[in-house]
PDB file of N, CA and C in Angstrom:
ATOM      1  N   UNK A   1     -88.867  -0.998  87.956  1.00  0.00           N
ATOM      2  CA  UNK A   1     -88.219  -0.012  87.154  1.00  0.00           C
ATOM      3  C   UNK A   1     -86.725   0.042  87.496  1.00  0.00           C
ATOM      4  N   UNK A   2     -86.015   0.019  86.696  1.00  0.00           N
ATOM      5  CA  UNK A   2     -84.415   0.301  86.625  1.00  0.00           C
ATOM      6  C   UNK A   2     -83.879   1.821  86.918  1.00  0.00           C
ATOM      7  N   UNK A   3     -82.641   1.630  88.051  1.00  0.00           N
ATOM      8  CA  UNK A   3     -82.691   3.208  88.385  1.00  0.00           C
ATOM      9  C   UNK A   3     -81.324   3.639  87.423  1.00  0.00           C
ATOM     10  N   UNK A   4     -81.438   4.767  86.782  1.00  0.00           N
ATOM     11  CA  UNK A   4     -80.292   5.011  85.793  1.00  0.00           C
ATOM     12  C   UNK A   4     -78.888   4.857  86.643  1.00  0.00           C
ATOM     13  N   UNK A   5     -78.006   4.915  86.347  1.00  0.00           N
ATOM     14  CA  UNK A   5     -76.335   5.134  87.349  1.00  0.00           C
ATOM     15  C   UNK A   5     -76.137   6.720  86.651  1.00  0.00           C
ATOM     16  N   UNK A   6     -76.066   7.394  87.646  1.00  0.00           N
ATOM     17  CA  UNK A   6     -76.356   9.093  87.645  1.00  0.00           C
ATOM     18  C   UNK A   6     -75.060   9.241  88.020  1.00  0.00           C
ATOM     19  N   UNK A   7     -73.904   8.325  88.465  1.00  0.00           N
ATOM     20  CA  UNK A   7     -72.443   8.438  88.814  1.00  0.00           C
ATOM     21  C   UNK A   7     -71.340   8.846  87.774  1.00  0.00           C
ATOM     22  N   UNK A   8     -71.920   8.672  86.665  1.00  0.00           N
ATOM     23  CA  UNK A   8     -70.486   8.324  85.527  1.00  0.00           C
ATOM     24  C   UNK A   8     -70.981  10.045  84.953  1.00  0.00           C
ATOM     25  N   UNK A   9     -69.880  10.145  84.305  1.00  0.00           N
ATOM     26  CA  UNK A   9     -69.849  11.359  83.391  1.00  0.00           C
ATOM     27  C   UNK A   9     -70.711  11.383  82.465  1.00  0.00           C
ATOM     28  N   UNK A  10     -71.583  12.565  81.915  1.00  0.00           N
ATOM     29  CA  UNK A  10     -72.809  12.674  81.079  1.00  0.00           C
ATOM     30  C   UNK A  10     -71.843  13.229  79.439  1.00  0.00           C
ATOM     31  N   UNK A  11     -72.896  12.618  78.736  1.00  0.00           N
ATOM     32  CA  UNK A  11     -72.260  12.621  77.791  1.00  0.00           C
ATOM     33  C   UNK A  11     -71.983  14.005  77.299  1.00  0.00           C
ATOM     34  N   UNK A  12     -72.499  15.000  77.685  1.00  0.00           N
ATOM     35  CA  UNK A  12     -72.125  16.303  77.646  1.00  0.00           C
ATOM     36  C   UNK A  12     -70.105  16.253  77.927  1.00  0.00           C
ATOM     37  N   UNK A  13     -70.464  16.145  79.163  1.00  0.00           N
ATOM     38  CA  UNK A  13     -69.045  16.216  79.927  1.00  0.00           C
ATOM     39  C   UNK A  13     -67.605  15.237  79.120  1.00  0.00           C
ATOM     40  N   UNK A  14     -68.380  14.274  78.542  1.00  0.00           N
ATOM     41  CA  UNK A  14     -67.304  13.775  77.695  1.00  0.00           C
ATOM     42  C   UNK A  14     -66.585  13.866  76.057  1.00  0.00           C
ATOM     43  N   UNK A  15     -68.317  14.914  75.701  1.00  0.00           N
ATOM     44  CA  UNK A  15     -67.912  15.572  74.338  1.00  0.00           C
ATOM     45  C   UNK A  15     -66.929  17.430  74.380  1.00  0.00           C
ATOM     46  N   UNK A  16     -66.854  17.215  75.930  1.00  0.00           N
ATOM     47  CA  UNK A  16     -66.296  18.540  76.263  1.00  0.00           C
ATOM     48  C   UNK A  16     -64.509  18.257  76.496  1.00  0.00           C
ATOM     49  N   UNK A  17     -63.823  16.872  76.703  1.00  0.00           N
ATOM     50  CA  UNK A  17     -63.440  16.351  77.132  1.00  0.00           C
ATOM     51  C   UNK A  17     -62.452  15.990  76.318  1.00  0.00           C
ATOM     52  N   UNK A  18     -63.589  15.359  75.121  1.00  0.00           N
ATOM     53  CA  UNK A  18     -62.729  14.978  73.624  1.00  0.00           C
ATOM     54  C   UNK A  18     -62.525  16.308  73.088  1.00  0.00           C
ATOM     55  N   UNK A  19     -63.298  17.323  73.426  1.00  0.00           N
ATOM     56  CA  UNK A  19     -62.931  18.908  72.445  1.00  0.00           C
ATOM     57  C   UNK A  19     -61.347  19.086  73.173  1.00  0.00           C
ATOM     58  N   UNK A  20     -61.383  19.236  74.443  1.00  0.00           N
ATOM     59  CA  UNK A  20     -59.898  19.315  74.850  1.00  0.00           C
ATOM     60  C   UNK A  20     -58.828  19.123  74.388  1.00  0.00           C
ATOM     61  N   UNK A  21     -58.884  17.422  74.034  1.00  0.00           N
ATOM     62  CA  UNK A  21     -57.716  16.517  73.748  1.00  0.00           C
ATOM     63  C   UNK A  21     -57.894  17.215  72.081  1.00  0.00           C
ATOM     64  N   UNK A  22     -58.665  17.272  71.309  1.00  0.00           N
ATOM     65  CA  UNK A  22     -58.547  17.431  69.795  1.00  0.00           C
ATOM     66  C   UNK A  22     -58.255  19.032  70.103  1.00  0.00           C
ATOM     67  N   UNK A  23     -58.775  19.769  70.575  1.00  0.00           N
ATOM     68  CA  UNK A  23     -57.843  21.437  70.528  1.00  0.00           C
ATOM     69  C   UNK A  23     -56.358  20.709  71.000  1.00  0.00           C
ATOM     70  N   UNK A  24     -55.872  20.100  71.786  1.00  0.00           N
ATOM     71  CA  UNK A  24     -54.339  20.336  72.284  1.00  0.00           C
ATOM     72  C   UNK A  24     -53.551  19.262  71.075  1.00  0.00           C
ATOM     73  N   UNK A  25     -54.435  18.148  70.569  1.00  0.00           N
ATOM     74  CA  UNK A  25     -53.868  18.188  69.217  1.00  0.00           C
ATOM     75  C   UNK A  25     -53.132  18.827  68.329  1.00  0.00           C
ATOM     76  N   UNK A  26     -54.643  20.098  68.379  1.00  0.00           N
ATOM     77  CA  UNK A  26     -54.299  20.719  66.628  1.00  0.00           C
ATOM     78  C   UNK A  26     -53.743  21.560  66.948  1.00  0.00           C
ATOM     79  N   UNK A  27     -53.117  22.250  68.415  1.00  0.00           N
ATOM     80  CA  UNK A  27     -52.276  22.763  68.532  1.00  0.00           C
ATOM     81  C   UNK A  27     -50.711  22.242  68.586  1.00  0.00           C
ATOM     82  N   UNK A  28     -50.701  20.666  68.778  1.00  0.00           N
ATOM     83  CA  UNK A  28     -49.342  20.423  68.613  1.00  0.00           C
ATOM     84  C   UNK A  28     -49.064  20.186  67.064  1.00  0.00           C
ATOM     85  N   UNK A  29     -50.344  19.946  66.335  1.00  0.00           N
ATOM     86  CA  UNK A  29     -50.098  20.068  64.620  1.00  0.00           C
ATOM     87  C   UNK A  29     -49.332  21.201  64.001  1.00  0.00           C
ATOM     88  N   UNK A  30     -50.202  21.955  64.709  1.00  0.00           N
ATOM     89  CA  UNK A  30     -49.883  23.526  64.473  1.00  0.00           C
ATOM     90  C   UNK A  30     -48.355  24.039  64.377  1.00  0.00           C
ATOM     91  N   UNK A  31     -48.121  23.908  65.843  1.00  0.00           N
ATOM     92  CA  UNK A  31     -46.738  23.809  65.765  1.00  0.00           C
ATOM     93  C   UNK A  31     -45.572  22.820  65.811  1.00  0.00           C
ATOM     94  N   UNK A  32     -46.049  22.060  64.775  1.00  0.00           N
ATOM     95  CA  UNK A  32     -45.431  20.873  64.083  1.00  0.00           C
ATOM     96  C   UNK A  32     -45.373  21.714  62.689  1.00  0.00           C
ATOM     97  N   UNK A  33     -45.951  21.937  62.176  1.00  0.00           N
ATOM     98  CA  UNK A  33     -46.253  22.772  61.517  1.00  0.00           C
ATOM     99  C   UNK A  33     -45.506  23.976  60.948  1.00  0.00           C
ATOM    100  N   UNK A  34     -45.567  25.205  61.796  1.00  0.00           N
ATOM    101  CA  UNK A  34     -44.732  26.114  62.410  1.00  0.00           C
ATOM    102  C   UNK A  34     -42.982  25.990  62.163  1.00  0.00           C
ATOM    103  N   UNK A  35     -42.675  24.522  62.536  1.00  0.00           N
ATOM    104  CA  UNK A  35     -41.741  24.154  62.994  1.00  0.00           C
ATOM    105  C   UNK A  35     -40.803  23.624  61.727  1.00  0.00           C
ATOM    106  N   UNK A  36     -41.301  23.159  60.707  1.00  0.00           N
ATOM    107  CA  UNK A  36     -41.291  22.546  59.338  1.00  0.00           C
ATOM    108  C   UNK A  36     -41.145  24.147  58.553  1.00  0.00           C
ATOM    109  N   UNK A  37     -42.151  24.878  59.146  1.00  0.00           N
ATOM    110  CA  UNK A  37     -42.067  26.138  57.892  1.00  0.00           C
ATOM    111  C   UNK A  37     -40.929  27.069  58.356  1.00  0.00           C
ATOM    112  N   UNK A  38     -40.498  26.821  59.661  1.00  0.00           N
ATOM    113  CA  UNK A  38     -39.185  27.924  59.999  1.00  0.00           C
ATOM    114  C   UNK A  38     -38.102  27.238  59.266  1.00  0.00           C
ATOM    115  N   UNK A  39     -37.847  25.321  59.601  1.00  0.00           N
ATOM    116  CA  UNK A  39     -36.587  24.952  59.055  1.00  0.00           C
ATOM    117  C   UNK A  39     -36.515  25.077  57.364  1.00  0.00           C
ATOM    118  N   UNK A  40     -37.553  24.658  56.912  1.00  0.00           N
ATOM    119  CA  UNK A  40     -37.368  25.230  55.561  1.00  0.00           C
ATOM    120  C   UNK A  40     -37.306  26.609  55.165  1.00  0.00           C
ATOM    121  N   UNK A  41     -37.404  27.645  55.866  1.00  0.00           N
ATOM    122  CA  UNK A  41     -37.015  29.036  55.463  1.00  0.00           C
ATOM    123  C   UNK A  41     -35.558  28.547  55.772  1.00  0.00           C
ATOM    124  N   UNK A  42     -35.227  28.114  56.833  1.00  0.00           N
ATOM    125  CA  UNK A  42     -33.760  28.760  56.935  1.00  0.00           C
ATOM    126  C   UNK A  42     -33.062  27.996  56.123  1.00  0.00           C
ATOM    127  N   UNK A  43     -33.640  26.554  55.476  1.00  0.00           N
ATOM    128  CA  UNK A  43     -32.574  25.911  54.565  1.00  0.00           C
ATOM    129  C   UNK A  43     -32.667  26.871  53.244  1.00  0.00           C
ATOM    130  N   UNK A  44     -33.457  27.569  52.656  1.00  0.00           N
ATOM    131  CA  UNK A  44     -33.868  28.154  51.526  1.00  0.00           C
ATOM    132  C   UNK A  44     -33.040  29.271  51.413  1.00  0.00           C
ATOM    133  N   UNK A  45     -32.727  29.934  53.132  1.00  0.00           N
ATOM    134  CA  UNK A  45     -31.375  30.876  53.255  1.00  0.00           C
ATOM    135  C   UNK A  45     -30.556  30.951  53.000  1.00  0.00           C
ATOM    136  N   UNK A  46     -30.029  29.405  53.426  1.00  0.00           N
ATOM    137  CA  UNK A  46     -28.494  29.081  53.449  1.00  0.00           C
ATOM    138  C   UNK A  46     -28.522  28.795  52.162  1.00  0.00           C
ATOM    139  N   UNK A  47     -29.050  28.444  50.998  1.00  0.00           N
ATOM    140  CA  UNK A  47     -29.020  27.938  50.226  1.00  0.00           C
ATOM    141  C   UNK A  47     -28.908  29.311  48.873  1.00  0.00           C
ATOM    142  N   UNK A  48     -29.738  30.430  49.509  1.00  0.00           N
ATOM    143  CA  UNK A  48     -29.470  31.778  49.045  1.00  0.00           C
ATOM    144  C   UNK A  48     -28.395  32.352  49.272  1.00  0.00           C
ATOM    145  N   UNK A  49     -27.886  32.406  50.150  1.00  0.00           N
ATOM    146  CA  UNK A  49     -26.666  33.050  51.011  1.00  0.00           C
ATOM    147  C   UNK A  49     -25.679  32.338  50.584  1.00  0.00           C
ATOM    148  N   UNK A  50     -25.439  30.933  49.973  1.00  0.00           N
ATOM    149  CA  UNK A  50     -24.382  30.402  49.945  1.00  0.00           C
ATOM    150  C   UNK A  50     -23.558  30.474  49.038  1.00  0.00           C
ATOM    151  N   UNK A  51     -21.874  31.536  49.684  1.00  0.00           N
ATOM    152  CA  UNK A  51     -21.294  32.122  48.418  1.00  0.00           C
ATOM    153  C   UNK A  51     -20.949  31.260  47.274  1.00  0.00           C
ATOM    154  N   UNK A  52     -21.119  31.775  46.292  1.00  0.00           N
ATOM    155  CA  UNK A  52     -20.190  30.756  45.007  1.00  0.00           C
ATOM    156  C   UNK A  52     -19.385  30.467  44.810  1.00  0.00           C
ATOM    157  N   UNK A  53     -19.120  29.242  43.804  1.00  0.00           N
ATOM    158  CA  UNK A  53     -17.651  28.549  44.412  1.00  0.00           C
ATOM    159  C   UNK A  53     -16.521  29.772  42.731  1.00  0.00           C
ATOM    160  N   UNK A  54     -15.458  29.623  43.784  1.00  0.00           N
ATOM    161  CA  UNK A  54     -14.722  30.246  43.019  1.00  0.00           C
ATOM    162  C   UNK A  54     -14.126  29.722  41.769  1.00  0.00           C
ATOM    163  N   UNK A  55     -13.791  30.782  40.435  1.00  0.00           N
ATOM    164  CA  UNK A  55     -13.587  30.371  39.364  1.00  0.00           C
ATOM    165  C   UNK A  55     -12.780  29.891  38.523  1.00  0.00           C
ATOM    166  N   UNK A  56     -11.899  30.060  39.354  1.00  0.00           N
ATOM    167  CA  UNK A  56     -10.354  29.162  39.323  1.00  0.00           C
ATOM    168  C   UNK A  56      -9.681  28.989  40.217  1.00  0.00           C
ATOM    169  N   UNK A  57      -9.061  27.714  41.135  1.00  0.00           N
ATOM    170  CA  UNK A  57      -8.445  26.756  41.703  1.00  0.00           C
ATOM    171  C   UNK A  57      -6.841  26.796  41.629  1.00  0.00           C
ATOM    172  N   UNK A  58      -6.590  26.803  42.601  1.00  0.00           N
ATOM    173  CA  UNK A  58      -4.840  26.465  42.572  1.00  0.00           C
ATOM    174  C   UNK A  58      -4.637  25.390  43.192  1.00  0.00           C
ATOM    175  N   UNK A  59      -4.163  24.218  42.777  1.00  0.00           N
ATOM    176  CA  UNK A  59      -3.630  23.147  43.474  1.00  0.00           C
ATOM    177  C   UNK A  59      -2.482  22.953  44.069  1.00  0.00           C
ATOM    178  N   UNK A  60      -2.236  23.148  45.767  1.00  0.00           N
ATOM    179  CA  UNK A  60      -0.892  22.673  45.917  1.00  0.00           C
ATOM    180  C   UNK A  60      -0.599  21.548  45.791  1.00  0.00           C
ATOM    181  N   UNK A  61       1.285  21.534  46.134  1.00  0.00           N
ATOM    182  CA  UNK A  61       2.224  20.302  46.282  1.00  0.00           C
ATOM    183  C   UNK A  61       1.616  19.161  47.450  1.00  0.00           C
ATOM    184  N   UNK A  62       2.061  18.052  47.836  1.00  0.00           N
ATOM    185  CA  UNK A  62       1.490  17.780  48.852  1.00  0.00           C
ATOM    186  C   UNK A  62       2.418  18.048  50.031  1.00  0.00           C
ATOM    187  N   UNK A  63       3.156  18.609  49.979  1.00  0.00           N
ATOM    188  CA  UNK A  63       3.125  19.316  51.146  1.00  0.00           C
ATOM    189  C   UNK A  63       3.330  21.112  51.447  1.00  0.00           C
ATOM    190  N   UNK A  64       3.599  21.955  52.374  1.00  0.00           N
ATOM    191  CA  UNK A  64       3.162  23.190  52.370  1.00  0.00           C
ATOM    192  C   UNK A  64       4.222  23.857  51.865  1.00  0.00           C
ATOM    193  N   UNK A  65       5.831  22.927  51.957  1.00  0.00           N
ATOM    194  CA  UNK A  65       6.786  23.807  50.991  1.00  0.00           C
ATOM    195  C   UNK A  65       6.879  23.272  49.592  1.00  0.00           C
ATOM    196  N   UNK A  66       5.901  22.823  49.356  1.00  0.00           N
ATOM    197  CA  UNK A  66       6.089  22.388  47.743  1.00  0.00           C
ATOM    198  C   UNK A  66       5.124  22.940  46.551  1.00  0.00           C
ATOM    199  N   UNK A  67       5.581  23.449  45.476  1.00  0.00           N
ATOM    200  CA  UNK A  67       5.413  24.339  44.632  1.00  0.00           C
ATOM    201  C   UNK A  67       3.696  23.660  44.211  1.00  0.00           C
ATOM    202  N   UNK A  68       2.788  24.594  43.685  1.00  0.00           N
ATOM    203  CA  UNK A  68       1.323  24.532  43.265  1.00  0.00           C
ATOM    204  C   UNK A  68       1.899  23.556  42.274  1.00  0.00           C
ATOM    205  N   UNK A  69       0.607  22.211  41.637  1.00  0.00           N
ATOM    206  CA  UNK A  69       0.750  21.802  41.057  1.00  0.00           C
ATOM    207  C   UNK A  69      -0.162  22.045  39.654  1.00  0.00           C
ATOM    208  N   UNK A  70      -0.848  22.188  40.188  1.00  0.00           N
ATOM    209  CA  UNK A  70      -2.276  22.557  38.863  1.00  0.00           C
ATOM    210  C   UNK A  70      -3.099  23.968  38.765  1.00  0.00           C
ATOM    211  N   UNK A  71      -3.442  24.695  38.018  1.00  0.00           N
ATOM    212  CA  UNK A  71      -4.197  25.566  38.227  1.00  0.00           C
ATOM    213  C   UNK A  71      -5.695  24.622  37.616  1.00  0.00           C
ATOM    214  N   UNK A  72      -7.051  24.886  37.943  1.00  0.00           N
ATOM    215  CA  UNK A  72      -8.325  23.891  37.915  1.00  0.00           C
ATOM    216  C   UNK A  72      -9.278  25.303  37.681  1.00  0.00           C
ATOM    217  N   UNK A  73     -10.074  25.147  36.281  1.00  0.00           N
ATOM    218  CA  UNK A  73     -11.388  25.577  36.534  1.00  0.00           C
ATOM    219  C   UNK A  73     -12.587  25.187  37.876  1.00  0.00           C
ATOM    220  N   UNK A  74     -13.232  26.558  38.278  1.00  0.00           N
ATOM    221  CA  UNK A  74     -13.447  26.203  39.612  1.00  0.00           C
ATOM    222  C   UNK A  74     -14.747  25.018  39.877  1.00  0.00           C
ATOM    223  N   UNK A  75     -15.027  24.315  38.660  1.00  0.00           N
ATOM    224  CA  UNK A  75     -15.617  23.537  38.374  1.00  0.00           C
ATOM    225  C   UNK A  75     -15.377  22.056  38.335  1.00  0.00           C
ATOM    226  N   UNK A  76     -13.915  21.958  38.045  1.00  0.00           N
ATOM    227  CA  UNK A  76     -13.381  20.889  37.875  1.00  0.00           C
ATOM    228  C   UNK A  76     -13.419  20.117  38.973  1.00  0.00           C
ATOM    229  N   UNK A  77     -13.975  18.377  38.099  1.00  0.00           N
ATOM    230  CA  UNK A  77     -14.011  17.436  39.109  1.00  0.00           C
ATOM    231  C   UNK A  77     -12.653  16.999  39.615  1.00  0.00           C
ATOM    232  N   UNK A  78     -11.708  17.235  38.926  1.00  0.00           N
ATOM    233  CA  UNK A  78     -10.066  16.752  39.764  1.00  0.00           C
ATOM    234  C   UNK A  78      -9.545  17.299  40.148  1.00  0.00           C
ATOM    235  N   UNK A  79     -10.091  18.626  40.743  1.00  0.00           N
ATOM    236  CA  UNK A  79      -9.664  19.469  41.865  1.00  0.00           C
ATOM    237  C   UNK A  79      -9.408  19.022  42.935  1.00  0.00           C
ATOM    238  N   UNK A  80      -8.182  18.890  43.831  1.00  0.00           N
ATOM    239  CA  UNK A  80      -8.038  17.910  45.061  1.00  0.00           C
ATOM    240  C   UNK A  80      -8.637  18.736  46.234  1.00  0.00           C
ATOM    241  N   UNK A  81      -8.209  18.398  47.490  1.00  0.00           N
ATOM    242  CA  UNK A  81      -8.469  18.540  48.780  1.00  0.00           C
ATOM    243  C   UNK A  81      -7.874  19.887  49.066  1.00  0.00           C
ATOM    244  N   UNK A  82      -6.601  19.882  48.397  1.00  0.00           N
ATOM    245  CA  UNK A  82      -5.508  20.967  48.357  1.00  0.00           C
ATOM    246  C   UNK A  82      -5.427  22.023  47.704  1.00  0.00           C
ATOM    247  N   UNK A  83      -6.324  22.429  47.016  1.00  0.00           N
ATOM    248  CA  UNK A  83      -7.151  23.399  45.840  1.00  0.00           C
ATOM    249  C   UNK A  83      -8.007  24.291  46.583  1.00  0.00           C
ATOM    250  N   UNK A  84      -7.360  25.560  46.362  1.00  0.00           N
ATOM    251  CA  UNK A  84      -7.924  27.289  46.645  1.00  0.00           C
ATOM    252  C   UNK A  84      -8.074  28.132  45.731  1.00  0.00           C
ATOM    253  N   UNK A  85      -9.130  28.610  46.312  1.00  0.00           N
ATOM    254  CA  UNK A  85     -10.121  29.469  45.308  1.00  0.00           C
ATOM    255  C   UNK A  85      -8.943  30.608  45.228  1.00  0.00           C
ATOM    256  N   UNK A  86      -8.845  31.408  43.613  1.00  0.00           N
ATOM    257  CA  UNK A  86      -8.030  32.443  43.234  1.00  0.00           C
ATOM    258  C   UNK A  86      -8.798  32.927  42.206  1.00  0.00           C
ATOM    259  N   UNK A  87      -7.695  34.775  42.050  1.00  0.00           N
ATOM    260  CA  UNK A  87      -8.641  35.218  41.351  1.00  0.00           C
ATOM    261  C   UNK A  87      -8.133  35.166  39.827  1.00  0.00           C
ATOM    262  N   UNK A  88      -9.013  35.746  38.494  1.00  0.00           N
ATOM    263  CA  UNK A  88      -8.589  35.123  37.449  1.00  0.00           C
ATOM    264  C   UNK A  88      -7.346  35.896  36.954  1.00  0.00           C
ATOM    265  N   UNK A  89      -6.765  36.755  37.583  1.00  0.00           N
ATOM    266  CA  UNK A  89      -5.683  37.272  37.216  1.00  0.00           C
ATOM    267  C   UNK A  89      -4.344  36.526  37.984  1.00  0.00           C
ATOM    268  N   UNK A  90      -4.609  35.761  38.777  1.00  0.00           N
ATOM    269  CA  UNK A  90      -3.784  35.365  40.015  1.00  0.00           C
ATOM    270  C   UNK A  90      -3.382  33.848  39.063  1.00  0.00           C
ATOM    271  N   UNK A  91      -4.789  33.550  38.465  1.00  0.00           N
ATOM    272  CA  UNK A  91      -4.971  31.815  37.509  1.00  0.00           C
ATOM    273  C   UNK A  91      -4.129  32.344  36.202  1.00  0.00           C
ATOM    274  N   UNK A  92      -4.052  33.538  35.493  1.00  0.00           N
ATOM    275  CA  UNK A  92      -3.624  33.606  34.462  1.00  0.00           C
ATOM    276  C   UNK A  92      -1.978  33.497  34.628  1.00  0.00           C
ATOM    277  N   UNK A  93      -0.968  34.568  36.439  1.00  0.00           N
ATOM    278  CA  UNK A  93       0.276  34.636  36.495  1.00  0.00           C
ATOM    279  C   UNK A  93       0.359  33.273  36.721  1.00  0.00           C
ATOM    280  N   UNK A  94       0.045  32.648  37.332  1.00  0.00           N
ATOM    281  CA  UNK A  94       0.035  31.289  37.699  1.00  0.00           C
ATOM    282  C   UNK A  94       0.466  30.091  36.408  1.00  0.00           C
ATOM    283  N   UNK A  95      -0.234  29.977  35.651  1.00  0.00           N
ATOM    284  CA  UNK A  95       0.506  29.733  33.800  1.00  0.00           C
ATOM    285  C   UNK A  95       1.132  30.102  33.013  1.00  0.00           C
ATOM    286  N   UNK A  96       1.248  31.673  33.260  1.00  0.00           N
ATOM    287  CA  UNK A  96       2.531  32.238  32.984  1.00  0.00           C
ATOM    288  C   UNK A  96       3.663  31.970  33.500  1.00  0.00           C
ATOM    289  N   UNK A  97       3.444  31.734  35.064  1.00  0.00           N
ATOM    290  CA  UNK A  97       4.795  31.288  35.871  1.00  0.00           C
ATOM    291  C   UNK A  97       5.437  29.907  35.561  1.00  0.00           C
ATOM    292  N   UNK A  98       4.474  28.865  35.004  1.00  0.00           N
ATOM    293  CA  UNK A  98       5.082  27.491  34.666  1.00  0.00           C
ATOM    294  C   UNK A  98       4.294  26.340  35.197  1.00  0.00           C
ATOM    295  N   UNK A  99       3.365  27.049  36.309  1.00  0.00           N
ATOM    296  CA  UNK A  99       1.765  25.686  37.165  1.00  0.00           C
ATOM    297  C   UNK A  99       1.159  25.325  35.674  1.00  0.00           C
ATOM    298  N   UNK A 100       1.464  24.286  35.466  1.00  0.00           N
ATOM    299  CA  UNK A 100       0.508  23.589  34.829  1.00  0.00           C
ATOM    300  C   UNK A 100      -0.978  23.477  34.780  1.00  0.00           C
ATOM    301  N   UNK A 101      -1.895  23.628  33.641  1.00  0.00           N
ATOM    302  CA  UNK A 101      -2.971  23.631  33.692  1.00  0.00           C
ATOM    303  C   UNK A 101      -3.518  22.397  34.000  1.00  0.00           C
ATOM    304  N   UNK A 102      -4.577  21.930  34.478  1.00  0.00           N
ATOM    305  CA  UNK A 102      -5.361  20.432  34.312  1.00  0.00           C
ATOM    306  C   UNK A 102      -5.800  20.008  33.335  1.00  0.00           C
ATOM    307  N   UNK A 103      -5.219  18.887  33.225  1.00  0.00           N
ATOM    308  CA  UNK A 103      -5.542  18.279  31.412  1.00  0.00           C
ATOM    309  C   UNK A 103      -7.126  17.887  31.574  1.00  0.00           C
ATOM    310  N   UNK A 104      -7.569  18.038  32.655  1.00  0.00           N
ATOM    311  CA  UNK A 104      -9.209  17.382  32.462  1.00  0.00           C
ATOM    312  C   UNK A 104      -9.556  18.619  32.206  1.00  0.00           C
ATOM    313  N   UNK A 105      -9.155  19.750  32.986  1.00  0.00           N
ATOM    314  CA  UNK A 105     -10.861  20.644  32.643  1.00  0.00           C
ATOM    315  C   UNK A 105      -9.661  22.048  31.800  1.00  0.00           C
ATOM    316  N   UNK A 106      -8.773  22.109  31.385  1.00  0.00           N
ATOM    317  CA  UNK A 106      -7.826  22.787  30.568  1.00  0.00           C
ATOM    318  C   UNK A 106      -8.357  24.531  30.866  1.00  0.00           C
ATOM    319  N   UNK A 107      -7.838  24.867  31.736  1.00  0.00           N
ATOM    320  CA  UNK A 107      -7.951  26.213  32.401  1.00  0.00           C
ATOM    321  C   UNK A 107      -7.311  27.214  31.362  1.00  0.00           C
ATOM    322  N   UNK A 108      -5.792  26.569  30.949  1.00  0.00           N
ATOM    323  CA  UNK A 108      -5.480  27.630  29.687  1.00  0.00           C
ATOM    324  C   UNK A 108      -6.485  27.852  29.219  1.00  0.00           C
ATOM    325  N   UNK A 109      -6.857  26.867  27.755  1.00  0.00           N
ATOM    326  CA  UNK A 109      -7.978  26.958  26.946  1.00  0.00           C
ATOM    327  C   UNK A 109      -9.000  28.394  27.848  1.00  0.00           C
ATOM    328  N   UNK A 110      -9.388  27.530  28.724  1.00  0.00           N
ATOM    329  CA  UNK A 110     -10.562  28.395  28.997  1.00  0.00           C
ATOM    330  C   UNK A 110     -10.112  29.933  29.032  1.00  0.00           C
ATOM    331  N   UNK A 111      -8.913  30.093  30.242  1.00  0.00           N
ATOM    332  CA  UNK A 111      -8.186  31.394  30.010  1.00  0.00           C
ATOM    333  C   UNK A 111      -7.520  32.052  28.585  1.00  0.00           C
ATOM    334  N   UNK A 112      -7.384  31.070  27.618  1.00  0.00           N
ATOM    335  CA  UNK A 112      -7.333  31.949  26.175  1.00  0.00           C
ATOM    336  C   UNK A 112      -5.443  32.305  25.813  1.00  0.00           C
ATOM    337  N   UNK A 113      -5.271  30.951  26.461  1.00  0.00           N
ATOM    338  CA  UNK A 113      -3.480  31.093  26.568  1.00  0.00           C
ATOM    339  C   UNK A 113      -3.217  30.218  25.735  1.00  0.00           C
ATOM    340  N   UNK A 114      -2.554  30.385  25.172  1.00  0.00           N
ATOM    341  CA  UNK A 114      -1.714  29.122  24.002  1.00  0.00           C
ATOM    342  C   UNK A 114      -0.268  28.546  24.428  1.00  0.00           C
ATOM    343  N   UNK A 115       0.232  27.806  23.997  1.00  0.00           N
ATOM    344  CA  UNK A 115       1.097  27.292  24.371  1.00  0.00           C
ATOM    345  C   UNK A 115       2.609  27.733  22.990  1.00  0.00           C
TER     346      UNK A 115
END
């Protein structure tokens, strides 16, 4: 007769073993998990929170003593680097004063100024 090997771990002990490793799993799922649902709240924040862009543009000279060159709907794609948000009364003295409007996105027009 063959004597069993009574030395090794019973299979009890090794289905207790694998429960371990699969709980510390589904706890790192978990908070994998967790971790995905905080960063997407906070991008969904910033994305709420994020003020609007302003509605008319002043373009300066290129340099800081040189006169605005364009006033830009605050939309406009040829708004440069050098373009600050103003308000629409600030965009209207601004064409009154002699800043040229942008021939792409025509801020007069939009402001209701004629020439």
């Amino acid at each position: 007769m063959e004597r069993v090997n009574d030395s090794g771990p019973t299979r009890f002990v090794l289905l207790r073993f694998l429960e371990r490793v699969q709980l510390r799993d589904l706890a790192r799922t978990r908070q994998w998990i967790a971790d995905e649902e905080r960063r997407d709240a906070e991008r969904r924040r910033c994305i709420e929170e994020k003020p609007a862009p302003p509605a008319w543009l002043l373009e300066q000279g290129l340099t800081r003593h040189s006169p605005p060159v364009h006033v830009h709907t605050g939309d406009c794609w040829n708004a440069g680097k050098r373009s600050a948000g103003i308000e629409l009364g600030q965009a209207r003295q601004a064409i009154a004063d002699g800043i040229k409007g942008c021939p792409h996105c025509r801020p007069d027009s939009a402001l209701g100024i004629l020439d």
